[in-house]
C-alpha atoms as a PDB file:
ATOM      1  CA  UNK A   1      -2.064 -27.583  18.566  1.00  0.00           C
ATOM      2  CA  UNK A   2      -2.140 -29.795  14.964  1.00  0.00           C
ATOM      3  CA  UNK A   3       1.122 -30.606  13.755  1.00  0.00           C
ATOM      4  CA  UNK A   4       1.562 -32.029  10.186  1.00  0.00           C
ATOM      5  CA  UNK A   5       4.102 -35.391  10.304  1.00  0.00           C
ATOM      6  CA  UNK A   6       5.745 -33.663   7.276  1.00  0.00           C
ATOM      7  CA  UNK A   7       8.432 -31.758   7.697  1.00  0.00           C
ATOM      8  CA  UNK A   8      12.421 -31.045   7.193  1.00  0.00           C
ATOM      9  CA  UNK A   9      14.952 -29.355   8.783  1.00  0.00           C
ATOM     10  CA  UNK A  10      18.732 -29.003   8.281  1.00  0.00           C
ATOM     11  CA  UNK A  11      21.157 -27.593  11.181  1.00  0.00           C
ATOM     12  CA  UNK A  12      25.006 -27.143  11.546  1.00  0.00           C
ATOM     13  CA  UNK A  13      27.588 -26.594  14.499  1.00  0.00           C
ATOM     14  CA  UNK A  14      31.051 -26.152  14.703  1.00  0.00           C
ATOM     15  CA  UNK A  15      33.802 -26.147  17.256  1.00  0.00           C
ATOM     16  CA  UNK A  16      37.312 -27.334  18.301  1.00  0.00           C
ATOM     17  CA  UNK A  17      38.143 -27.755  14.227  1.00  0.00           C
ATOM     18  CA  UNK A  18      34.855 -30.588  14.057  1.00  0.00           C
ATOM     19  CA  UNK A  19      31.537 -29.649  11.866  1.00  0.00           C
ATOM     20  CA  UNK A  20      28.312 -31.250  12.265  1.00  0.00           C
ATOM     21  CA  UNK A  21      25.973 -31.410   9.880  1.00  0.00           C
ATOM     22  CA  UNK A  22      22.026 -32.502  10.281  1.00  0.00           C
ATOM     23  CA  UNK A  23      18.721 -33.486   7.925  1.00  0.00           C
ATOM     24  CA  UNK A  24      16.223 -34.165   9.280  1.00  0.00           C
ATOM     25  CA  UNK A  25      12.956 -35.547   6.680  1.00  0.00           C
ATOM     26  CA  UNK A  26       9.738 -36.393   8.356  1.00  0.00           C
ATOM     27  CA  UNK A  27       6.664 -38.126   6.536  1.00  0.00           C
ATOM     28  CA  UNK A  28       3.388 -39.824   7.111  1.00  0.00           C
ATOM     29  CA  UNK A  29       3.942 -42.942   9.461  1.00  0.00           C
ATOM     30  CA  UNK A  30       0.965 -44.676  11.881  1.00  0.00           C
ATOM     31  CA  UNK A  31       4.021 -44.860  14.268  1.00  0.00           C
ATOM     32  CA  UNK A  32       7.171 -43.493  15.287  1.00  0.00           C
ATOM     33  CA  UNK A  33       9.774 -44.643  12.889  1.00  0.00           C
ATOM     34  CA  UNK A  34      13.710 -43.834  12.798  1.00  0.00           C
ATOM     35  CA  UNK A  35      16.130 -44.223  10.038  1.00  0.00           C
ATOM     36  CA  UNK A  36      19.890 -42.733  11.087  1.00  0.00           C
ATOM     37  CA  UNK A  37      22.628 -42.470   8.834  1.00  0.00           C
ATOM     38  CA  UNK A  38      25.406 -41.581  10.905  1.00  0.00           C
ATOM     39  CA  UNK A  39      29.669 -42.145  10.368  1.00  0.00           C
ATOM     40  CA  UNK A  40      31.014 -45.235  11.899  1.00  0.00           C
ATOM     41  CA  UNK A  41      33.184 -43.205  13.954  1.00  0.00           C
ATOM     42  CA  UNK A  42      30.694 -41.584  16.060  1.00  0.00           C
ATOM     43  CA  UNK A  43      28.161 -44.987  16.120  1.00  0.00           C
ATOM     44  CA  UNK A  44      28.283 -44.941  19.670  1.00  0.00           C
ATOM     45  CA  UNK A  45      26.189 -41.522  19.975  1.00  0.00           C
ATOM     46  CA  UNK A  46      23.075 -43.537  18.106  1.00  0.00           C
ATOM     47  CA  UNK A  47      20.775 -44.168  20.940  1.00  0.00           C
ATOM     48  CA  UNK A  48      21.290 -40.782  22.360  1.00  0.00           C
ATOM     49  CA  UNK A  49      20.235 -39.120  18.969  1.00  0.00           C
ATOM     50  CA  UNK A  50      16.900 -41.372  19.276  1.00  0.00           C
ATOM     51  CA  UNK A  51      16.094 -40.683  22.519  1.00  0.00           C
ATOM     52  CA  UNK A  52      16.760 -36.611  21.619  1.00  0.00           C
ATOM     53  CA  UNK A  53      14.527 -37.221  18.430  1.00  0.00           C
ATOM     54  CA  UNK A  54      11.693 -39.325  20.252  1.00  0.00           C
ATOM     55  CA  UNK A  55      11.400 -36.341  22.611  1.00  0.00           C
ATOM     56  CA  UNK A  56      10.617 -34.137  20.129  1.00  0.00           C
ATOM     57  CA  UNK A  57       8.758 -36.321  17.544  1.00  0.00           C
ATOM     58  CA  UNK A  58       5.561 -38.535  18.117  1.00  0.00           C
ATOM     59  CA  UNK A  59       4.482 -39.860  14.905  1.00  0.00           C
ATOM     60  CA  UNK A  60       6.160 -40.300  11.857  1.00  0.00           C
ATOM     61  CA  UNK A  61       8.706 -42.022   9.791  1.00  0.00           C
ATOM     62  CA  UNK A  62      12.114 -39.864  10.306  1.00  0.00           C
ATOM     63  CA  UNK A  63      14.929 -40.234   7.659  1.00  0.00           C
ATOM     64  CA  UNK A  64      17.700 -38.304   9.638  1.00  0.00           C
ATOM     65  CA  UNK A  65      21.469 -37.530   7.941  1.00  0.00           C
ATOM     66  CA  UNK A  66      24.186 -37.026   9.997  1.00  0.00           C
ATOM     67  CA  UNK A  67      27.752 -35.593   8.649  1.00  0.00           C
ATOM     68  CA  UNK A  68      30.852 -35.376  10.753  1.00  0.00           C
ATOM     69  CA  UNK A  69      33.864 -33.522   9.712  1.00  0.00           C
ATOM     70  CA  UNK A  70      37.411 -33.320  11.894  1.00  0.00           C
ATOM     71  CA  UNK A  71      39.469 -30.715  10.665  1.00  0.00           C
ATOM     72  CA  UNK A  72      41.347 -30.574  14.245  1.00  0.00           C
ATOM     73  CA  UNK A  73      45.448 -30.671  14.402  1.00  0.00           C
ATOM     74  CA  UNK A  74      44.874 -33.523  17.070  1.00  0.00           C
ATOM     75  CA  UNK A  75      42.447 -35.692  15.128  1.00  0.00           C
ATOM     76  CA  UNK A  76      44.860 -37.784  13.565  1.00  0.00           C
ATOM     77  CA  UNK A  77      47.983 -39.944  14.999  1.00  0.00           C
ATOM     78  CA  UNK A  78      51.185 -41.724  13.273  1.00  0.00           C
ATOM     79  CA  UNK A  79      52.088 -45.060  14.446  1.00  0.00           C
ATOM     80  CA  UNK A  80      55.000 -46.947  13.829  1.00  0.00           C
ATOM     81  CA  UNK A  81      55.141 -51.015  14.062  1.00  0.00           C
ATOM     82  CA  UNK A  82      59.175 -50.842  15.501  1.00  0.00           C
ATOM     83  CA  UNK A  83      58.859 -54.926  15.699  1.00  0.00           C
ATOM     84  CA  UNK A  84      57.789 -54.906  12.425  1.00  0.00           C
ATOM     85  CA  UNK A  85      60.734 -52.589  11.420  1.00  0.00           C
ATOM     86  CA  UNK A  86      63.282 -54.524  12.875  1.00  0.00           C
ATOM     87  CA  UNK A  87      61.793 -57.747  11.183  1.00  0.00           C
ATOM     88  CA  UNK A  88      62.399 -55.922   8.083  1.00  0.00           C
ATOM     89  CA  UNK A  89      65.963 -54.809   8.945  1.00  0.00           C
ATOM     90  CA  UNK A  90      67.121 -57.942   9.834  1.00  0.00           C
ATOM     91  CA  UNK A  91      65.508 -59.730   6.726  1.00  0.00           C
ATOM     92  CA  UNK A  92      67.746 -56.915   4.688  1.00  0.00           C
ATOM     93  CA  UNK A  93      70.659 -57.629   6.478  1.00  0.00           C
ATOM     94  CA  UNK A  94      70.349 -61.067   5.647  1.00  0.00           C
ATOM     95  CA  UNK A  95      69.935 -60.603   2.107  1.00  0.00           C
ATOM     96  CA  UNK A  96      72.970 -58.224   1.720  1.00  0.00           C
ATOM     97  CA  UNK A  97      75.162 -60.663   3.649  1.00  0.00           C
ATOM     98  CA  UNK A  98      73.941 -63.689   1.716  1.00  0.00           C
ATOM     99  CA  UNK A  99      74.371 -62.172  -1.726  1.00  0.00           C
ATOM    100  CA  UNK A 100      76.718 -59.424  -0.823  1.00  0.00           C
ATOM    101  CA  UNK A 101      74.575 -56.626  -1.895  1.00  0.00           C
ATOM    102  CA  UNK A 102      75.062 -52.957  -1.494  1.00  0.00           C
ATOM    103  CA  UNK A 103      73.925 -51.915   1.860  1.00  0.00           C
ATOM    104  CA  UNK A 104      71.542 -49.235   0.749  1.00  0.00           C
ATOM    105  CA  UNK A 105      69.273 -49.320   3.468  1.00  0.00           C
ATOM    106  CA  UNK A 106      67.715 -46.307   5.002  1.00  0.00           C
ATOM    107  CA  UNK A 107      64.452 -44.833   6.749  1.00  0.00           C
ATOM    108  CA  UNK A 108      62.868 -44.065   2.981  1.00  0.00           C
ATOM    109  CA  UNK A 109      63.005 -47.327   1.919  1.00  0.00           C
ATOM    110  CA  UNK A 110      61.971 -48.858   5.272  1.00  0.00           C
ATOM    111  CA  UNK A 111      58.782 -46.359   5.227  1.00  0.00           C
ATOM    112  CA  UNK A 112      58.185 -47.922   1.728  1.00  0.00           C
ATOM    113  CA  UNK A 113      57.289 -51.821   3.608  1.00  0.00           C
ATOM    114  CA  UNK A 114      53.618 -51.974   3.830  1.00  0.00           C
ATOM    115  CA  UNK A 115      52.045 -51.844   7.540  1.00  0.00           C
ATOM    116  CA  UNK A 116      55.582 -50.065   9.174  1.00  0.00           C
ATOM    117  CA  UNK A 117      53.158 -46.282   9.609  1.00  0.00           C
ATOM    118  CA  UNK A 118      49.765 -46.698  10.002  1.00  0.00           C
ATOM    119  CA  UNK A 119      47.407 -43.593  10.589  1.00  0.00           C
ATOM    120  CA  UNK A 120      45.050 -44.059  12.830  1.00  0.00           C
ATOM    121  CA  UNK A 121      42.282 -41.225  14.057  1.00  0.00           C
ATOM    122  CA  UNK A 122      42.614 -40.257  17.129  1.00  0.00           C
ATOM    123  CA  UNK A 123      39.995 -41.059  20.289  1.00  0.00           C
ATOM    124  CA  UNK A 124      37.085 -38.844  20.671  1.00  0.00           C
ATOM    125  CA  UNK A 125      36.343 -36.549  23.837  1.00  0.00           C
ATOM    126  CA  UNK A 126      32.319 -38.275  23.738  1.00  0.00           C
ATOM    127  CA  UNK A 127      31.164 -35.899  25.730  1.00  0.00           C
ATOM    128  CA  UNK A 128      32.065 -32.927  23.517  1.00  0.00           C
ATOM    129  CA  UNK A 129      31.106 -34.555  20.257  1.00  0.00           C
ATOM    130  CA  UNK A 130      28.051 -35.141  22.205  1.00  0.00           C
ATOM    131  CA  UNK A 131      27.695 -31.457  23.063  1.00  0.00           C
ATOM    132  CA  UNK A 132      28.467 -30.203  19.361  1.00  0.00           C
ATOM    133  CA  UNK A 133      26.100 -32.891  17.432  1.00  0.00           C
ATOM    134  CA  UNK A 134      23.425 -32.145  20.169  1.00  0.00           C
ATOM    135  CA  UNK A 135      23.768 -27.876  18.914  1.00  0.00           C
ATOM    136  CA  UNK A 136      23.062 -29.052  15.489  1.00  0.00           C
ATOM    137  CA  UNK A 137      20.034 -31.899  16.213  1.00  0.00           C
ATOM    138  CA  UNK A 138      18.345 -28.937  18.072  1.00  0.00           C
ATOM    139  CA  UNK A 139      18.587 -26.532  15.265  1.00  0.00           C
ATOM    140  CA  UNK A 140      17.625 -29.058  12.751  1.00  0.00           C
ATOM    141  CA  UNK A 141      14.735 -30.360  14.862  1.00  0.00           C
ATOM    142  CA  UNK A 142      13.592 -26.454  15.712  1.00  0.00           C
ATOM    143  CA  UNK A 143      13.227 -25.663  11.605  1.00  0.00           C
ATOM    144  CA  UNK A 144      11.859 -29.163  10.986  1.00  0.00           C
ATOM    145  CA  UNK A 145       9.038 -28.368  14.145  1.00  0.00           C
ATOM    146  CA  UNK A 146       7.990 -24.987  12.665  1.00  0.00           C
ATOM    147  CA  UNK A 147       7.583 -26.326   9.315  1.00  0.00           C
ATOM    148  CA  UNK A 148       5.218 -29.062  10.845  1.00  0.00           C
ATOM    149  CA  UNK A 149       3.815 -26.242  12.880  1.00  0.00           C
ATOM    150  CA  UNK A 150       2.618 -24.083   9.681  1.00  0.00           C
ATOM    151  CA  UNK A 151       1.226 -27.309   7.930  1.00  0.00           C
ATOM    152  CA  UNK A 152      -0.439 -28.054  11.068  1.00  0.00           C
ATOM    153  CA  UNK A 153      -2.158 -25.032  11.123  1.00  0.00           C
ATOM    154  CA  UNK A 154      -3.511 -25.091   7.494  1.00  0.00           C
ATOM    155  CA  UNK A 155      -4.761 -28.895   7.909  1.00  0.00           C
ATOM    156  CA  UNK A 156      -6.296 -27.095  11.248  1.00  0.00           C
ATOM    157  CA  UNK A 157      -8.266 -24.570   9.308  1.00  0.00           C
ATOM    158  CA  UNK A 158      -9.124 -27.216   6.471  1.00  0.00           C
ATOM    159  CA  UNK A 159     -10.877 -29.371   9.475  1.00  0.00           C
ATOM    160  CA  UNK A 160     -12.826 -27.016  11.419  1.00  0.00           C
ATOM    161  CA  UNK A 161     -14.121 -25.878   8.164  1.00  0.00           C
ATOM    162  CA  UNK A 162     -15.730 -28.841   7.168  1.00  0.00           C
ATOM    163  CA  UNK A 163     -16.786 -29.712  10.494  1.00  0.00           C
ATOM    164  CA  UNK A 164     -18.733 -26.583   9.994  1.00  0.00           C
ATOM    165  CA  UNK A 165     -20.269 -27.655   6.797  1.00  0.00           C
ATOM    166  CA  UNK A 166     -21.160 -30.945   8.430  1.00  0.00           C
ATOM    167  CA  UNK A 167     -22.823 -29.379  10.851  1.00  0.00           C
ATOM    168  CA  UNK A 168     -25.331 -27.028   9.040  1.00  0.00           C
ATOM    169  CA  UNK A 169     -25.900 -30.671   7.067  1.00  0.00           C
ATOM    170  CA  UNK A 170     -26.537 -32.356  10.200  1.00  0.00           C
ATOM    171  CA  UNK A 171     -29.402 -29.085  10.921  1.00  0.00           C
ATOM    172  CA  UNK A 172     -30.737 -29.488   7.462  1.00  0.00           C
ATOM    173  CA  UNK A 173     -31.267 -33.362   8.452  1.00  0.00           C
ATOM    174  CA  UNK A 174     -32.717 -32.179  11.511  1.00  0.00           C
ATOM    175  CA  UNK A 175     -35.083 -30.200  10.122  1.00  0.00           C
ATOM    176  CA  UNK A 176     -36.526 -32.869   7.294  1.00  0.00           C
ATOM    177  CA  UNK A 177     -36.987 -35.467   9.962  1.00  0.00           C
ATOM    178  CA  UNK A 178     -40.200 -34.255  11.071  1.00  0.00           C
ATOM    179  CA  UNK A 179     -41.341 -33.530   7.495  1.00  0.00           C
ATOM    180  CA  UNK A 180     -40.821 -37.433   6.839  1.00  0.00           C
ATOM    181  CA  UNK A 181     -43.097 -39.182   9.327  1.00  0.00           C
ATOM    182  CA  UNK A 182     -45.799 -36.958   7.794  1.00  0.00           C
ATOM    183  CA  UNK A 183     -45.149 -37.516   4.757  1.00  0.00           C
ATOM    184  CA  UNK A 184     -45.355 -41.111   5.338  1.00  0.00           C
ATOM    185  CA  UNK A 185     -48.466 -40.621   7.484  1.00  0.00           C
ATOM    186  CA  UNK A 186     -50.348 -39.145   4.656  1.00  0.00           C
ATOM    187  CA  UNK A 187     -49.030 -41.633   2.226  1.00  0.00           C
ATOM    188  CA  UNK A 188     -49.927 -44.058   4.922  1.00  0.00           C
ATOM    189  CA  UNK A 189     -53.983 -42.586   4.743  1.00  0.00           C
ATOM    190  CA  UNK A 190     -53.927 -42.722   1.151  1.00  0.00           C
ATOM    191  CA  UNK A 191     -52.419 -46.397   0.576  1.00  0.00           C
ATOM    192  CA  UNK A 192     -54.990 -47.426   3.819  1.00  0.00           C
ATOM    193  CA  UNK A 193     -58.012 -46.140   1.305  1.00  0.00           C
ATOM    194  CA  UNK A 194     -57.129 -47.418  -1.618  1.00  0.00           C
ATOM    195  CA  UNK A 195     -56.752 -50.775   0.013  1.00  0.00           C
ATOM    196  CA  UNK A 196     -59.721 -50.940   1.330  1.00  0.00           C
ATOM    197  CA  UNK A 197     -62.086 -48.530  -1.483  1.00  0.00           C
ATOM    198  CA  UNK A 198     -63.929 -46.521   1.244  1.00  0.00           C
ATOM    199  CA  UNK A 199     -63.443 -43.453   2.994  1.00  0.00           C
ATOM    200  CA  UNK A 200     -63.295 -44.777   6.731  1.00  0.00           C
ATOM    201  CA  UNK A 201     -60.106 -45.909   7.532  1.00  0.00           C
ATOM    202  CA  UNK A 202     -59.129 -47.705  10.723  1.00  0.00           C
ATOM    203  CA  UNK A 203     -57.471 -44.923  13.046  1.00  0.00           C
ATOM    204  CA  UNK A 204     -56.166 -47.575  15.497  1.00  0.00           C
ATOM    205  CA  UNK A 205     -54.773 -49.516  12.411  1.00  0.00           C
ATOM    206  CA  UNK A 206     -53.229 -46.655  10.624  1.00  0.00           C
ATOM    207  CA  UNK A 207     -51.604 -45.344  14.369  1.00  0.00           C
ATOM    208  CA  UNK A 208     -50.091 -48.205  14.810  1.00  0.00           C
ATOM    209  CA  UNK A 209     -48.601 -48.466  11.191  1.00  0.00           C
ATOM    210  CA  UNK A 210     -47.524 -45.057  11.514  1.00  0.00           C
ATOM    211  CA  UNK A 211     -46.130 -45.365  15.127  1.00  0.00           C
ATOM    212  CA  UNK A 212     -43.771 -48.350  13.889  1.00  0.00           C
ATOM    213  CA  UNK A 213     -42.469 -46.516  11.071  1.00  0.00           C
ATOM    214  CA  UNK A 214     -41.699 -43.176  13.100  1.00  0.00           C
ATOM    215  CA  UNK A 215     -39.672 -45.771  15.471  1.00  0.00           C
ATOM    216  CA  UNK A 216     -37.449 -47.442  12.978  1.00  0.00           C
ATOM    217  CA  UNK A 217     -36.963 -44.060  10.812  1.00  0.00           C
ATOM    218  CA  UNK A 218     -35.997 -41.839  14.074  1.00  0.00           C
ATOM    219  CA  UNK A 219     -32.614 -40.947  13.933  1.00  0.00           C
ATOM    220  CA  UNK A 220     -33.196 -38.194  16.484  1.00  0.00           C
ATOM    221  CA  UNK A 221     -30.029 -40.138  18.715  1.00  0.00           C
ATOM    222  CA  UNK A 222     -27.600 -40.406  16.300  1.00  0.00           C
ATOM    223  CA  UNK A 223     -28.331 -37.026  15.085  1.00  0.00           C
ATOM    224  CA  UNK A 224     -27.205 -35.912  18.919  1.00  0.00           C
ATOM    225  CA  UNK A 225     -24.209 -38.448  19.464  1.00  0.00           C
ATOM    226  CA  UNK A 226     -22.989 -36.594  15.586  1.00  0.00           C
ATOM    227  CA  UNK A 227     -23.381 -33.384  16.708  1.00  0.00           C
ATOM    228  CA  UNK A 228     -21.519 -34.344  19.892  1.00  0.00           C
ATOM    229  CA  UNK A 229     -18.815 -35.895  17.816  1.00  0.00           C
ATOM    230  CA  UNK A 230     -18.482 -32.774  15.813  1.00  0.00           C
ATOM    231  CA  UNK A 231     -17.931 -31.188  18.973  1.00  0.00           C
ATOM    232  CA  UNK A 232     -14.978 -33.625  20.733  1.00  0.00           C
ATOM    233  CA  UNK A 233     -13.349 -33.154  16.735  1.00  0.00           C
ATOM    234  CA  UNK A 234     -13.192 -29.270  17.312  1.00  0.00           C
ATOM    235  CA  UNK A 235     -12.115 -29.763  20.947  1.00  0.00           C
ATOM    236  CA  UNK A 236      -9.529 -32.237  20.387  1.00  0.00           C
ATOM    237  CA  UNK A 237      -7.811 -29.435  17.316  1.00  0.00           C
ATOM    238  CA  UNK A 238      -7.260 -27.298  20.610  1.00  0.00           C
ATOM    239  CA  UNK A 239      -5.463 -29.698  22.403  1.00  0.00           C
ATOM    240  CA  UNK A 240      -1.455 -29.236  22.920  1.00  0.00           C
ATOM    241  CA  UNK A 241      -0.461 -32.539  22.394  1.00  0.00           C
ATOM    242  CA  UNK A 242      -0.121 -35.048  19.430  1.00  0.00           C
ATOM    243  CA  UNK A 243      -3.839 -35.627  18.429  1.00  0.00           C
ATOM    244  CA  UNK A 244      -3.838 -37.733  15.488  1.00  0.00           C
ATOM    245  CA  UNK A 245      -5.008 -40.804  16.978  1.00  0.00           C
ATOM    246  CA  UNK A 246      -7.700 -39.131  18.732  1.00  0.00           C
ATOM    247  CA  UNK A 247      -9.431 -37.424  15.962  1.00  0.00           C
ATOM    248  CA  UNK A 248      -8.731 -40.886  13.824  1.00  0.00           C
ATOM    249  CA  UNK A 249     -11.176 -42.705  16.396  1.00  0.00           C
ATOM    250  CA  UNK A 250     -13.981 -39.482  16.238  1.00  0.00           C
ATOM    251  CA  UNK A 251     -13.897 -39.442  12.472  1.00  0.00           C
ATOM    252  CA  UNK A 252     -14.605 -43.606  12.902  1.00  0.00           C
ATOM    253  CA  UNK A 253     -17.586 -42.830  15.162  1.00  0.00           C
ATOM    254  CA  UNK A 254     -18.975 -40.209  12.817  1.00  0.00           C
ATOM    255  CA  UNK A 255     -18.824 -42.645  10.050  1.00  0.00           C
ATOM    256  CA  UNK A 256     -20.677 -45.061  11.758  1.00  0.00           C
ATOM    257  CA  UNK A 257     -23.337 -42.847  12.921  1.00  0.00           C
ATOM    258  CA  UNK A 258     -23.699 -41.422   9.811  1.00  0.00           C
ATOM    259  CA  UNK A 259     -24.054 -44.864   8.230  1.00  0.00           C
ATOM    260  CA  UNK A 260     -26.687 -45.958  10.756  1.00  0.00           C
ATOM    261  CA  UNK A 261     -28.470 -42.404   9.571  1.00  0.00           C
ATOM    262  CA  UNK A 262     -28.599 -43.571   5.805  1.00  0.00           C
ATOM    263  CA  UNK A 263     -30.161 -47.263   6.473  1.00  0.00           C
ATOM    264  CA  UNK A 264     -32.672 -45.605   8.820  1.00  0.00           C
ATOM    265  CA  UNK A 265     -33.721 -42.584   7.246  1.00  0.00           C
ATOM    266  CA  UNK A 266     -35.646 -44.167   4.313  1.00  0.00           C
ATOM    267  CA  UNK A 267     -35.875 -40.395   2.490  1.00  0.00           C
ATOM    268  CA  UNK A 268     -34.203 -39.650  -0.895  1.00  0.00           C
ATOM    269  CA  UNK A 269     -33.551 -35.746   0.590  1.00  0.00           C
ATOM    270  CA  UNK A 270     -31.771 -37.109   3.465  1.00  0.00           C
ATOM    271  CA  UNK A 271     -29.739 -40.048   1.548  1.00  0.00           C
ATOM    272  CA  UNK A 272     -28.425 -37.295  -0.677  1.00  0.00           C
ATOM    273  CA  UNK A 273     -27.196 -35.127   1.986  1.00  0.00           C
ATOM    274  CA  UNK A 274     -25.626 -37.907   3.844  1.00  0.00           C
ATOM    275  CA  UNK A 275     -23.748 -38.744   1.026  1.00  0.00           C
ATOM    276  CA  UNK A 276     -22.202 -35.229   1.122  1.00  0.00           C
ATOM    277  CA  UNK A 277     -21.525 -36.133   4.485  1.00  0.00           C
ATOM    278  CA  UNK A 278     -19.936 -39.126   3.789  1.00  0.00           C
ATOM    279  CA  UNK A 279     -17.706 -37.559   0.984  1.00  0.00           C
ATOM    280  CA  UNK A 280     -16.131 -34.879   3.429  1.00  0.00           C
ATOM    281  CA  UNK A 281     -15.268 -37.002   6.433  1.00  0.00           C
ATOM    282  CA  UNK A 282     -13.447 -38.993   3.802  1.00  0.00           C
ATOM    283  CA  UNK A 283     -11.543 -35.950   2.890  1.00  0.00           C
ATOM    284  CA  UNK A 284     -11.054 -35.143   6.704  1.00  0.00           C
ATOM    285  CA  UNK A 285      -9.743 -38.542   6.775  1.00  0.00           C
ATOM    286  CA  UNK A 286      -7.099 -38.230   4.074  1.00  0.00           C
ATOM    287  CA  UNK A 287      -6.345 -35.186   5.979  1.00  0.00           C
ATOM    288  CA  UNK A 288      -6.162 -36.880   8.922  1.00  0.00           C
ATOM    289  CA  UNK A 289      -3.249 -39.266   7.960  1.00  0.00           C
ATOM    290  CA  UNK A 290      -1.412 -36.412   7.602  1.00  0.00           C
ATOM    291  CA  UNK A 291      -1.549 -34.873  11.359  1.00  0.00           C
ATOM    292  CA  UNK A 292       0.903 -35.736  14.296  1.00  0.00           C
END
């Protein structure tokens, strides 16, 4: 199965008065790379969103969003600093006596004093945050996996398309081979002639000319280990795992086959065509950087 690395998926859950919210972007990345963005308040619950992520994700760079909202009755909690009231109190008291002042103090006026209530959020039952932000990771990471599914599937027809092309290429190379050492063999004759202005021409001379030239043209090997290539590429587009790196390292081989089939060929027909070879592996390439 070909999955694309680019993707997005969004998912919500709610319960106990607390909403999640989760984004997940994925895009091209040679490894597996996490950026989180997630409230202070529920930092703790980091590594256990990468682990849940890693699962799920192979390759890619992963920008994921993380929104935490506690609506709950119990969420909050008032505190008030009684040594710091009394401090207060007694540092009124002073004043009044001192300066005889009215005595107008009262619980308004101490609530006034900074630091005497403090709110303060309540402690967090881990394991349930855990359960709820878990709910909405799984939906976001279930839309963000079938939108990498259907890309997958249309860089999946793209390559087994023109691995078909290549291969009727590769025939058409197959079948001019031939058709070159006899050309050359005839050539050979003629040149042989001219050279030496008569009609008898060495046969041992020219065979041996001609042998040495059908040796360093024949591409009949790499023609095979291509075609086999071609074959592992289709193969590997079945597989159910992550095969990105895989069909990197066949498209590598093909290239260098294909290059070793240009500097031996020596035949315009069969430089052209490997040129059209050439210029689709390099778009199964760019395609390539795009797969799982």
């Amino acid at each position: 199965m070909v999955y694309s690395m680019t993707g997005f998926g969004r998912g919500k859950s709610q319960g106990d008065g607390k909403e999640f919210s989760v984004e997940i972007k994925t895009v091209n990345h040679r490894y597996c790379d996490m950026y989180i963005k997630i409230p202070r308040q529920i930092s703790f619950l980091e590594d256990k969103i990468r682990q849940k992520v890693g699962k799920t994700i192979s390759r890619g760079k992963a920008d994921i969003y993380i929104s935490f909202d506690d609506f709950s009755e119990d969420s909050k909690s008032i505190l008030v600093d009684e040594g710091l009231v009394k401090t207060y109190i007694k540092s009124m008291e002073l004043l009044r006596d001192k300066y005889e002042l009215k005595d107008d103090i009262s619980v308004s006026l101490i609530a006034k004093f900074p630091d005497v209530i403090k709110v303060e959020k309540a402690e967090h039952d881990e394991e349930r945050i855990w359960e709820l932000l878990s709910e909405a990771l799984d939906n976001a990471l279930e839309m963000l996996i079938n939108m990498r599914k259907s890309e997958g599937e249309g860089l999946k027809a793209d390559l087994i398309e023109r691995a078909l092309l290549i291969e009727n290429i590769i025939k058409e190379i197959g079948i001019r081979c031939p058709e070159i050492v006899k050309e050359y063999k005839s050539r050979l004759e003629n040149r042989m002639k001219e050279l030496l202005d008569q009609q008898i021409v060495d046969e041992n001379r020219m065979m041996m000319e001609f042998a040495i030239f059908a040796d360093r043209c024949s591409i009949d090997e790499e023609l095979v280990r291509l075609e086999s290539h071609i074959n592992q590429f289709r193969e590997t587009l079945e597989i159910n795992k992550p095969v990105g790196r895989k069909l990197d390292f066949l498209l590598q081989e093909m290239n260098r086959e294909i290059n070793t089939i240009g500097s031996k060929a020596n035949d315009l027909d069969i430089s052209k065509k490997v040129v059209e070879i050439k210029s689709e592996l390099e778009k199964i390439r760019e395609q390539i950087q795009n797969i799982e």
